[in-house]
N, C-alpha and C. Protein backbone atom coordinates (compact mmCIF):
# COMPACT_ATOMS: atom_id res chain seq x y z
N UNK A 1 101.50 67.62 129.05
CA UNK A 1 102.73 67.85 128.32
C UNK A 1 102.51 67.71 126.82
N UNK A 2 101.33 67.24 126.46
CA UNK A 2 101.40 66.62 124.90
C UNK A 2 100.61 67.52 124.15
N UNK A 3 99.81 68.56 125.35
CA UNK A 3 99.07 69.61 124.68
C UNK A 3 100.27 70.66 123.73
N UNK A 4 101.35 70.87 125.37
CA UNK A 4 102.58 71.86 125.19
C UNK A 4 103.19 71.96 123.62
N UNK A 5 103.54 70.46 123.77
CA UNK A 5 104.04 69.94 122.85
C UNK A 5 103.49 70.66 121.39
N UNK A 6 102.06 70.08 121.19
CA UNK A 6 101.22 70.41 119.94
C UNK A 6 101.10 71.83 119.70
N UNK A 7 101.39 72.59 120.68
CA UNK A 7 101.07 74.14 120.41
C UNK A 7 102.62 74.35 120.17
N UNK A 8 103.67 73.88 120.51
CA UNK A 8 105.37 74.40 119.72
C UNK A 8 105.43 73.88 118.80
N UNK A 9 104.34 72.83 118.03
CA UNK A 9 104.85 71.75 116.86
C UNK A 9 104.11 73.37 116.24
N UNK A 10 102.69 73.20 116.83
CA UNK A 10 102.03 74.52 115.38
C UNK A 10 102.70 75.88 115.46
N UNK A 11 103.52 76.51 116.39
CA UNK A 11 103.92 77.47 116.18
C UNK A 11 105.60 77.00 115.47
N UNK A 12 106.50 76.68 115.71
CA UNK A 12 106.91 76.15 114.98
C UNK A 12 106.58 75.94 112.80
N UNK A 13 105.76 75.20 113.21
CA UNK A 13 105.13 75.21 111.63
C UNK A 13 104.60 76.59 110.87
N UNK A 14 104.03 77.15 111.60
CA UNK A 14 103.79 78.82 111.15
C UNK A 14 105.28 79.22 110.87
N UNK A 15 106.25 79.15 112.17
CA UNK A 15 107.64 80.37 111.62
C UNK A 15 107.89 79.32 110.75
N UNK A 16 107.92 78.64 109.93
CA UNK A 16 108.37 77.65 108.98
C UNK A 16 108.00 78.28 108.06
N UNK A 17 106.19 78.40 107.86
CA UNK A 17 105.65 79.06 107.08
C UNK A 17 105.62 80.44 105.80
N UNK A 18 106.20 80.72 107.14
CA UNK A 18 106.30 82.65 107.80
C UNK A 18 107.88 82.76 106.46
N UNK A 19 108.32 81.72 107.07
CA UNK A 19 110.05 81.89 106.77
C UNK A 19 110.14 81.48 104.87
N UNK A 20 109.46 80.61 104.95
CA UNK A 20 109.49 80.26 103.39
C UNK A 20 108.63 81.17 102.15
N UNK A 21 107.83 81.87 102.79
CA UNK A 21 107.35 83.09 102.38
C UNK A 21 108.25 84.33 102.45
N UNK A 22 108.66 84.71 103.55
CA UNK A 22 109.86 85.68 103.80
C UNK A 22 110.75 85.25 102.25
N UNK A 23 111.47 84.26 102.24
CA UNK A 23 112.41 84.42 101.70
C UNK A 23 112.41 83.89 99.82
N UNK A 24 110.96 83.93 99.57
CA UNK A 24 110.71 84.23 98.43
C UNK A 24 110.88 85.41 97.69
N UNK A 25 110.95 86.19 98.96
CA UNK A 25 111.01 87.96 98.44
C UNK A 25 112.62 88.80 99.01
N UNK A 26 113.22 87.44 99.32
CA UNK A 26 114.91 87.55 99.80
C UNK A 26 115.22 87.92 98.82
N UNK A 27 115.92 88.99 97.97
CA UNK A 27 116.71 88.58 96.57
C UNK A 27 118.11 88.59 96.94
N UNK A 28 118.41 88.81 98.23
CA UNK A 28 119.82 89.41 98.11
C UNK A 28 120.07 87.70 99.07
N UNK A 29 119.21 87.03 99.91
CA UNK A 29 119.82 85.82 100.40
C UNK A 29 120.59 86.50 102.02
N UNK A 30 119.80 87.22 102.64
CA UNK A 30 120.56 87.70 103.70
C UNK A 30 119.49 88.09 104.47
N UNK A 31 118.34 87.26 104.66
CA UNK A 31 116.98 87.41 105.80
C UNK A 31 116.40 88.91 105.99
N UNK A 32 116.90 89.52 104.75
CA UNK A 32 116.33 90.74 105.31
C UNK A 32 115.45 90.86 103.71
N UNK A 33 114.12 91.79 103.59
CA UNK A 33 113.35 92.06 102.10
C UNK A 33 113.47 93.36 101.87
N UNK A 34 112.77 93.69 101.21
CA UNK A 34 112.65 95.39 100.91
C UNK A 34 111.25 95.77 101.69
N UNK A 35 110.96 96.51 102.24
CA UNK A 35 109.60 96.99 103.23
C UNK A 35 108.71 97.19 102.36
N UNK A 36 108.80 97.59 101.03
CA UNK A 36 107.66 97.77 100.25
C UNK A 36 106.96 96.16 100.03
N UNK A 37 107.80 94.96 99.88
CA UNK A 37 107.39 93.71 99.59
C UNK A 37 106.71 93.04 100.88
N UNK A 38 106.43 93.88 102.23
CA UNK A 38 105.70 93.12 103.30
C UNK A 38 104.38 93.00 102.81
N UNK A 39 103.70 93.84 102.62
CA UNK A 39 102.12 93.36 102.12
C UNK A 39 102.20 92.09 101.42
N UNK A 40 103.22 91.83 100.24
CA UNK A 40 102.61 90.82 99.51
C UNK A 40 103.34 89.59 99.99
N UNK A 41 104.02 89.75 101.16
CA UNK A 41 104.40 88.45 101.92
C UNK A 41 103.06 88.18 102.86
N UNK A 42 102.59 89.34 103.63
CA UNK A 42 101.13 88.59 104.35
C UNK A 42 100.43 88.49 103.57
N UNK A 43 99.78 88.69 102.62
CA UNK A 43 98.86 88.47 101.84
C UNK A 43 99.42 86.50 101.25
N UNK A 44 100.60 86.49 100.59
CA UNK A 44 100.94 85.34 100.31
C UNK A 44 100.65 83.94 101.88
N UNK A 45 100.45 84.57 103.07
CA UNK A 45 100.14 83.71 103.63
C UNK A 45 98.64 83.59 103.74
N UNK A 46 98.09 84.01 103.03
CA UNK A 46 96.66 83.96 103.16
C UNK A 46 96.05 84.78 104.45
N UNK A 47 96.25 85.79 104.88
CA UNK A 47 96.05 87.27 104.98
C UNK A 47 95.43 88.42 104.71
N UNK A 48 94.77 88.83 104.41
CA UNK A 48 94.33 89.93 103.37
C UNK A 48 93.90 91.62 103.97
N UNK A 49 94.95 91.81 104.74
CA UNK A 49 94.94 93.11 105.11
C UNK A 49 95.06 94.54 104.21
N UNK A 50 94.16 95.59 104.36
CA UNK A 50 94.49 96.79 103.87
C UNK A 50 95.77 97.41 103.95
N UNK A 51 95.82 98.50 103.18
CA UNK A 51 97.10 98.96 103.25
C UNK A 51 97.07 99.87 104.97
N UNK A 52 96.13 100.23 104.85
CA UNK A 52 96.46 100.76 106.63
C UNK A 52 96.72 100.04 107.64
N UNK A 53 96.31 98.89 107.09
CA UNK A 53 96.76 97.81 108.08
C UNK A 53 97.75 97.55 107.99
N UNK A 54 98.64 97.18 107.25
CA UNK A 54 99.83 96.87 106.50
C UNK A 54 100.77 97.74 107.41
N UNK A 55 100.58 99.15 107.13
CA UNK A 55 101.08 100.25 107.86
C UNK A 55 101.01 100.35 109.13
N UNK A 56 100.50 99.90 109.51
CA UNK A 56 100.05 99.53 111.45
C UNK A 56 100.57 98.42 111.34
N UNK A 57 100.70 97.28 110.93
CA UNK A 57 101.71 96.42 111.43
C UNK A 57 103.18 96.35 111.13
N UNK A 58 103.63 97.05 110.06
CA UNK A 58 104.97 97.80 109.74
C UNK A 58 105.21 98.48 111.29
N UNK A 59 104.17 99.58 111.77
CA UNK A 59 104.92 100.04 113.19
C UNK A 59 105.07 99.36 114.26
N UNK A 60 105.01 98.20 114.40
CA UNK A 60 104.90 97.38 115.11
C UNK A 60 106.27 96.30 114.76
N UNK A 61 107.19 96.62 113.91
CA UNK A 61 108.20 95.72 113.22
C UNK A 61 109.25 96.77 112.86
N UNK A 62 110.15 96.10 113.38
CA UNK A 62 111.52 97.01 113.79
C UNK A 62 111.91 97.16 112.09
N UNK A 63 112.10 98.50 111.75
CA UNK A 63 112.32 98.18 109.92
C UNK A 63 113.84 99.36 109.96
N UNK A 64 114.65 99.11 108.70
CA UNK A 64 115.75 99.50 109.05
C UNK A 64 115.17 101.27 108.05
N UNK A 65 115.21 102.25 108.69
CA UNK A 65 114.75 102.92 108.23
C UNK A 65 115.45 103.63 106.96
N UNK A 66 117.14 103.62 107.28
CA UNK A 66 117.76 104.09 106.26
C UNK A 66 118.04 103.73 104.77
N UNK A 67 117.81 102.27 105.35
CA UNK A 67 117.98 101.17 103.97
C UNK A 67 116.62 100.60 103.39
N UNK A 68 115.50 100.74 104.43
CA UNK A 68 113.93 100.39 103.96
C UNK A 68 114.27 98.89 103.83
N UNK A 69 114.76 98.54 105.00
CA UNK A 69 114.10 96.73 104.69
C UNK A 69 114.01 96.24 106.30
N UNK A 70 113.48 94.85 106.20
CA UNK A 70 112.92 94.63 106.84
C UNK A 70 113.56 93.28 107.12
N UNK A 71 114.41 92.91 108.78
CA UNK A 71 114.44 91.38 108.94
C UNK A 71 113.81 90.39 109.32
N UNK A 72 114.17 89.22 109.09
CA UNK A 72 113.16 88.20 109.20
C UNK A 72 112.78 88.27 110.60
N UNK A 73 113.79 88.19 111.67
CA UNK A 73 114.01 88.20 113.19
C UNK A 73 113.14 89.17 113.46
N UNK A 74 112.70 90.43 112.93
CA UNK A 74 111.98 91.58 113.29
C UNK A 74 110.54 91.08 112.57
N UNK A 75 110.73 90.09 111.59
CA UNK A 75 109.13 90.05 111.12
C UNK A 75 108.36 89.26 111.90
N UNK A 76 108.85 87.84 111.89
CA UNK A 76 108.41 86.46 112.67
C UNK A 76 107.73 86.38 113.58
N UNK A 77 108.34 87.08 114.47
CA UNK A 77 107.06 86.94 115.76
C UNK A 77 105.82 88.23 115.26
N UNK A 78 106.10 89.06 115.00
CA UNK A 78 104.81 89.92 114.75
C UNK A 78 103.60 88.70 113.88
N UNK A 79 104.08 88.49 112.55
CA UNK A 79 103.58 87.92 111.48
C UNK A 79 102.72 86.49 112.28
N UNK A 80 104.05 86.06 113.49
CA UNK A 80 103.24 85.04 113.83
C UNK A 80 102.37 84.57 114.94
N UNK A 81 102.01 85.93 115.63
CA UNK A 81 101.02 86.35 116.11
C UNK A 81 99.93 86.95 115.57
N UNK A 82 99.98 87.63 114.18
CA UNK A 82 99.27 87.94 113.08
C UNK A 82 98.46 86.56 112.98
N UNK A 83 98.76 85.14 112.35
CA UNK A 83 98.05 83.86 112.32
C UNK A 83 97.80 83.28 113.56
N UNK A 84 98.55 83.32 114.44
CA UNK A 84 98.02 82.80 115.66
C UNK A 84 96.55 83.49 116.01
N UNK A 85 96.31 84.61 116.26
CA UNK A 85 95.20 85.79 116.11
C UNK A 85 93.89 85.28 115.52
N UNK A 86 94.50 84.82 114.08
CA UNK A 86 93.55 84.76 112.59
C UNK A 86 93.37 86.13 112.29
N UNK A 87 93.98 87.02 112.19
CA UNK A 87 93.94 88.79 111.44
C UNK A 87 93.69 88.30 110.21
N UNK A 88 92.92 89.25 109.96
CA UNK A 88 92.76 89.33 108.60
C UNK A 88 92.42 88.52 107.18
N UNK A 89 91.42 87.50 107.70
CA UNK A 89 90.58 86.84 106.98
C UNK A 89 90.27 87.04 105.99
N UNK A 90 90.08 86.09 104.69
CA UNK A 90 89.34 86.18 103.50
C UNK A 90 88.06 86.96 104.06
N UNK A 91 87.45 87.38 102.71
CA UNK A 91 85.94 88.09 102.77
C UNK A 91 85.26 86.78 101.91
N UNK A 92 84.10 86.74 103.01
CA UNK A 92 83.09 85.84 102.85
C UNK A 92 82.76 86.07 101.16
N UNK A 93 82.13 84.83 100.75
CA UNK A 93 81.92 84.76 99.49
C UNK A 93 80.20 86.07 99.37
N UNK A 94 79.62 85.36 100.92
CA UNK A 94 78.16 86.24 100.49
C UNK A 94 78.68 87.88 101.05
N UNK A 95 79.60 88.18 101.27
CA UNK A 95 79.88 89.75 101.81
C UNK A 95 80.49 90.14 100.35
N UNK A 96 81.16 89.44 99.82
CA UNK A 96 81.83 89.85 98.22
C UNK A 96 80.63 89.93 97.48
N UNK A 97 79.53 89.22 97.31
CA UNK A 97 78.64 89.59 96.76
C UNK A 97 77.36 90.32 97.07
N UNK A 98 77.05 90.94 97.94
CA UNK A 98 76.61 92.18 98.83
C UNK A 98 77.56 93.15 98.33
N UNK A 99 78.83 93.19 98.55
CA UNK A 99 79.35 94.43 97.92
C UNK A 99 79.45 94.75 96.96
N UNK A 100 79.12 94.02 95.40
CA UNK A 100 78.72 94.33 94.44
C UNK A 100 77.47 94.74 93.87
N UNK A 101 76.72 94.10 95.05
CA UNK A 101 74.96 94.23 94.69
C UNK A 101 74.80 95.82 95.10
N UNK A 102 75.70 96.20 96.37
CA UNK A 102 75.49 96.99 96.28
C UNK A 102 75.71 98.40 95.18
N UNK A 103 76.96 97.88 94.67
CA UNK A 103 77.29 99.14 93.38
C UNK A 103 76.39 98.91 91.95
N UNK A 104 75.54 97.81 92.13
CA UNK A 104 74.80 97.13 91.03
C UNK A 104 73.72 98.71 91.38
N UNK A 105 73.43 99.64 90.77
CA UNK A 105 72.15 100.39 91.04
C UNK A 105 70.65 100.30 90.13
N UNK A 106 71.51 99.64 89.18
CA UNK A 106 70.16 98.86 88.33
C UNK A 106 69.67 97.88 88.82
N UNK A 107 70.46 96.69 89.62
CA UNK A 107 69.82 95.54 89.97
C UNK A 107 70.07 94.63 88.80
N UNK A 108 71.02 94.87 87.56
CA UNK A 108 70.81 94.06 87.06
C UNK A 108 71.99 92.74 86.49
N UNK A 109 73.02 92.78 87.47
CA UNK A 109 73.56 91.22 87.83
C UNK A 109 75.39 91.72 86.84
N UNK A 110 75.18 93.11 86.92
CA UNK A 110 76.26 93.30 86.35
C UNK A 110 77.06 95.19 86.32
N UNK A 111 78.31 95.27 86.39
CA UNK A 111 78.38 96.74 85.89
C UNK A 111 79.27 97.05 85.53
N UNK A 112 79.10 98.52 84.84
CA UNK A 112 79.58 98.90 83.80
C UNK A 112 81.22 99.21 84.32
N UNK A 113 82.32 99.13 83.05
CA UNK A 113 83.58 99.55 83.68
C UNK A 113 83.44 100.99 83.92
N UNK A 114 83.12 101.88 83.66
CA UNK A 114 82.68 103.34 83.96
C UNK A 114 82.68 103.23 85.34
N UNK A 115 81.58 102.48 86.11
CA UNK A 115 81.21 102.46 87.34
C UNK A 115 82.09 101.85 87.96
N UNK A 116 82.51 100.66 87.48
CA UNK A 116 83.80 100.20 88.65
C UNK A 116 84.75 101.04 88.64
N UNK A 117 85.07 101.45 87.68
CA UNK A 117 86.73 102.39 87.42
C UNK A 117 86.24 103.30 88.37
N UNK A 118 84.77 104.07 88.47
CA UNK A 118 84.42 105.19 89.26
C UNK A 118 84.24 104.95 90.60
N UNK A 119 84.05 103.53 91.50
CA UNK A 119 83.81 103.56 92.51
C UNK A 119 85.44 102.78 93.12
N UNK A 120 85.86 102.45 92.17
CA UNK A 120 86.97 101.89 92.92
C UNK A 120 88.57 102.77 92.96
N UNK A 121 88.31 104.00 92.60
CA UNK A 121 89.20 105.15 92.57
C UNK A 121 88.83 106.43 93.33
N UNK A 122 87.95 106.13 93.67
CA UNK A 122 87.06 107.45 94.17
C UNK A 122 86.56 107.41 95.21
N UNK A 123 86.43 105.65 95.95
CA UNK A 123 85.92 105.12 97.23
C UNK A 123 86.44 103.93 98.19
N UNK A 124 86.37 104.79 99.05
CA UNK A 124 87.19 103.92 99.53
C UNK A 124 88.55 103.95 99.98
N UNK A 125 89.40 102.50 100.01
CA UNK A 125 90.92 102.85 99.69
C UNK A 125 91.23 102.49 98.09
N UNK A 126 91.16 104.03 97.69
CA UNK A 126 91.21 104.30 95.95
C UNK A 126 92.55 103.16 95.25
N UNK A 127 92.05 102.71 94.37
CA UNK A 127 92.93 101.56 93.55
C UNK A 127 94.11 102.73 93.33
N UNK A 128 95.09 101.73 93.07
CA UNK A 128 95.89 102.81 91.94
C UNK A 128 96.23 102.37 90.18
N UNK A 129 96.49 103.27 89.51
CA UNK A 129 96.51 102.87 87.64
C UNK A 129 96.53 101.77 87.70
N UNK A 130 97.70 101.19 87.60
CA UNK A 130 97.91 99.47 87.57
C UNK A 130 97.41 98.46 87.95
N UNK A 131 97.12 98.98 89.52
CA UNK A 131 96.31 97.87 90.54
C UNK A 131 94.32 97.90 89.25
N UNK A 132 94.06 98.58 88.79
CA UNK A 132 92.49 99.08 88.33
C UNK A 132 93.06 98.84 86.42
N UNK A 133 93.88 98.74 85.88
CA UNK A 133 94.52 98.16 84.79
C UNK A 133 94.31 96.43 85.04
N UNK A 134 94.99 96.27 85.57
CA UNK A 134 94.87 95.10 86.56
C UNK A 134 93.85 93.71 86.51
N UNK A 135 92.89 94.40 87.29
CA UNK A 135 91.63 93.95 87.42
C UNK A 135 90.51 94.03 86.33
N UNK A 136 90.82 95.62 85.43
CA UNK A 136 89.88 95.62 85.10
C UNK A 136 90.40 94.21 83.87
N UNK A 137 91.69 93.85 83.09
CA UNK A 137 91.96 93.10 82.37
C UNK A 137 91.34 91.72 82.81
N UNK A 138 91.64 90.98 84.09
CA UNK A 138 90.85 89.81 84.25
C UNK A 138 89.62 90.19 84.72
N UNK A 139 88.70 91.22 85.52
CA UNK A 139 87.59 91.16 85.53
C UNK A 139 86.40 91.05 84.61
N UNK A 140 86.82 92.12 83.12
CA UNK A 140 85.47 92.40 82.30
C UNK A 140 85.49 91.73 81.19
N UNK A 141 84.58 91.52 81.14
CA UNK A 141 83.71 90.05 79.93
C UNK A 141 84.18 91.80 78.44
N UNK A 142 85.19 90.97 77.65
CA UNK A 142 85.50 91.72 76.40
C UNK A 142 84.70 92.10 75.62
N UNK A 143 83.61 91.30 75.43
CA UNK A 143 82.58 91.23 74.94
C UNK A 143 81.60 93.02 75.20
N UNK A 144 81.30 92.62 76.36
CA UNK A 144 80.20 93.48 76.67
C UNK A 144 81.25 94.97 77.42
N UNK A 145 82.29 94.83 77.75
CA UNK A 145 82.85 95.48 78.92
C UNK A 145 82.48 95.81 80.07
N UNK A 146 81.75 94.86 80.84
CA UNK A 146 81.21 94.74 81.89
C UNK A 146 81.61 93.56 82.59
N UNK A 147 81.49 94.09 84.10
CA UNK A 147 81.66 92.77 85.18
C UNK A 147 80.45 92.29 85.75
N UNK A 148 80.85 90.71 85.24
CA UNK A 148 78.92 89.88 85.86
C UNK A 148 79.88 89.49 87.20
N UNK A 149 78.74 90.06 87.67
CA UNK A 149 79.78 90.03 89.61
C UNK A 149 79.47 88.85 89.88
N UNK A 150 78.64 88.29 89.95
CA UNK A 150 78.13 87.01 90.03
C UNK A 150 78.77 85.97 90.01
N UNK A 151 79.82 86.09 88.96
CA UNK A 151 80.75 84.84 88.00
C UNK A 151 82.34 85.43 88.63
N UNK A 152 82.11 86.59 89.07
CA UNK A 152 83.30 87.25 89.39
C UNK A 152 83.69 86.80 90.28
N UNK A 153 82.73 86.55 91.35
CA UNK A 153 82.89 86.88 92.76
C UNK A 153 83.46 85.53 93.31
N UNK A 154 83.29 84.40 92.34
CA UNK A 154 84.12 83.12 92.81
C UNK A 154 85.37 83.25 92.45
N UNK A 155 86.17 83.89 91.31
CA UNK A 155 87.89 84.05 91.42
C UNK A 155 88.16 84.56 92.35
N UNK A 156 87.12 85.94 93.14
CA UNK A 156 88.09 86.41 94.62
C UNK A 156 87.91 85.72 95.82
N UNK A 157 87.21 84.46 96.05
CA UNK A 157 86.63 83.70 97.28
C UNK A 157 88.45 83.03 97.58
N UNK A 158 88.93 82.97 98.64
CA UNK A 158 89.89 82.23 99.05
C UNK A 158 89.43 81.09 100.18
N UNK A 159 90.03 79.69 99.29
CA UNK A 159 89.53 78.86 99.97
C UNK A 159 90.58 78.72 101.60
N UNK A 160 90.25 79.16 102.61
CA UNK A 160 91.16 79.19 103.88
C UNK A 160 92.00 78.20 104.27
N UNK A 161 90.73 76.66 103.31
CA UNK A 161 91.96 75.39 104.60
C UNK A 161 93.31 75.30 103.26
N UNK A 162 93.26 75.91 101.78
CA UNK A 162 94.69 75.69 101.39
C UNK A 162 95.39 76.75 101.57
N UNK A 163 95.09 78.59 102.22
CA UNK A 163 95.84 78.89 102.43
C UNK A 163 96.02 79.20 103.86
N UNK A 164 95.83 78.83 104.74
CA UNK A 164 96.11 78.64 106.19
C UNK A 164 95.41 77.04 106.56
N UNK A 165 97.05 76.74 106.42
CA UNK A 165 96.25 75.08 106.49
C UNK A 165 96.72 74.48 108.34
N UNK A 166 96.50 75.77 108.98
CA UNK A 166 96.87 74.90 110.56
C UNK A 166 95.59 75.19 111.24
N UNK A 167 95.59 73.78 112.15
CA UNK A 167 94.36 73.86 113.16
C UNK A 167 94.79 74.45 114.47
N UNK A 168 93.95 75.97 114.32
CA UNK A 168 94.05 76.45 115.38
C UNK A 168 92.82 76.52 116.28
């Protein structure tokens, strides 16, 4: 019985979770968001799904189609089977830096905004203006206008136990 117990305390604590995130992006105060603001509610739980993903779990969540939003009652259990799961994990610190080594074609511990602007619009799931405005503002050393991936690659590491802090 005390196992039972511990698995409704942690699910429980997730829709808690789930809910206090939800309703950061409430503006109107009536459990429902705007559908464009679901990504950056899973992502705010420490999450980090693509946008196709995003979109595959949108079809999976009853959304009001005429008005484009989304209720909490329709999010909760998806979202909290989403963490129950573990979907969508941080990227390893050594896979973040493999994926730079790989656009590195010199080998030499850094690259040019030319090349990021060029591989991150052109490959892949292509940035958009702002999102690549964005980045490139906190990524490149002013100096040189280049990203030392190296030094980079620890602002994108997410540490997991502060943002999914349940033992599953």
């Amino acid at each position: 019985m005390a196992q039972r117990r511990s698995w409704g305390n942690l699910v429980a604590e997730i829709e808690k979770k789930i809910t206090e995130a939800f309703e950061v992006f409430d503006r109107e105060s009536n459990k429902t968001v705007d559908v464009r603001e679901i990504g950056c509610i899973i992502r705010s739980l420490g999450c980090f799904p693509n946008e196709a993903e995003v979109q595959e779990l949108l079809g999976q969540i009853e959304v009001d189609e005429l008005e484009g939003f989304v209720h909490l009652k329709n999010f909760l259990p998806v979202m909290t089977k989403v963490l129950l799961d573990k979907r969508f994990w941080p990227i390893p610190e050594d896979v973040i830096l493999h994926a730079f080594e790989a656009l590195d074609e010199n080998k030499c511990g850094y690259i040019t905004k030319e090349d990021l602007v060029k591989h991150l619009t052109e490959n892949g799931e292509p940035f958009t203006e702002e999102e690549m405005e964005d980045m490139l503002a906190v990524a490149l050393d002013p100096e040189t206008n280049t990203l030392n991936y190296r030094d980079y690659r620890i602002k994108l590491v997410v540490d997991e136990s502060k943002t999914f802090p349940f033992n599953i």
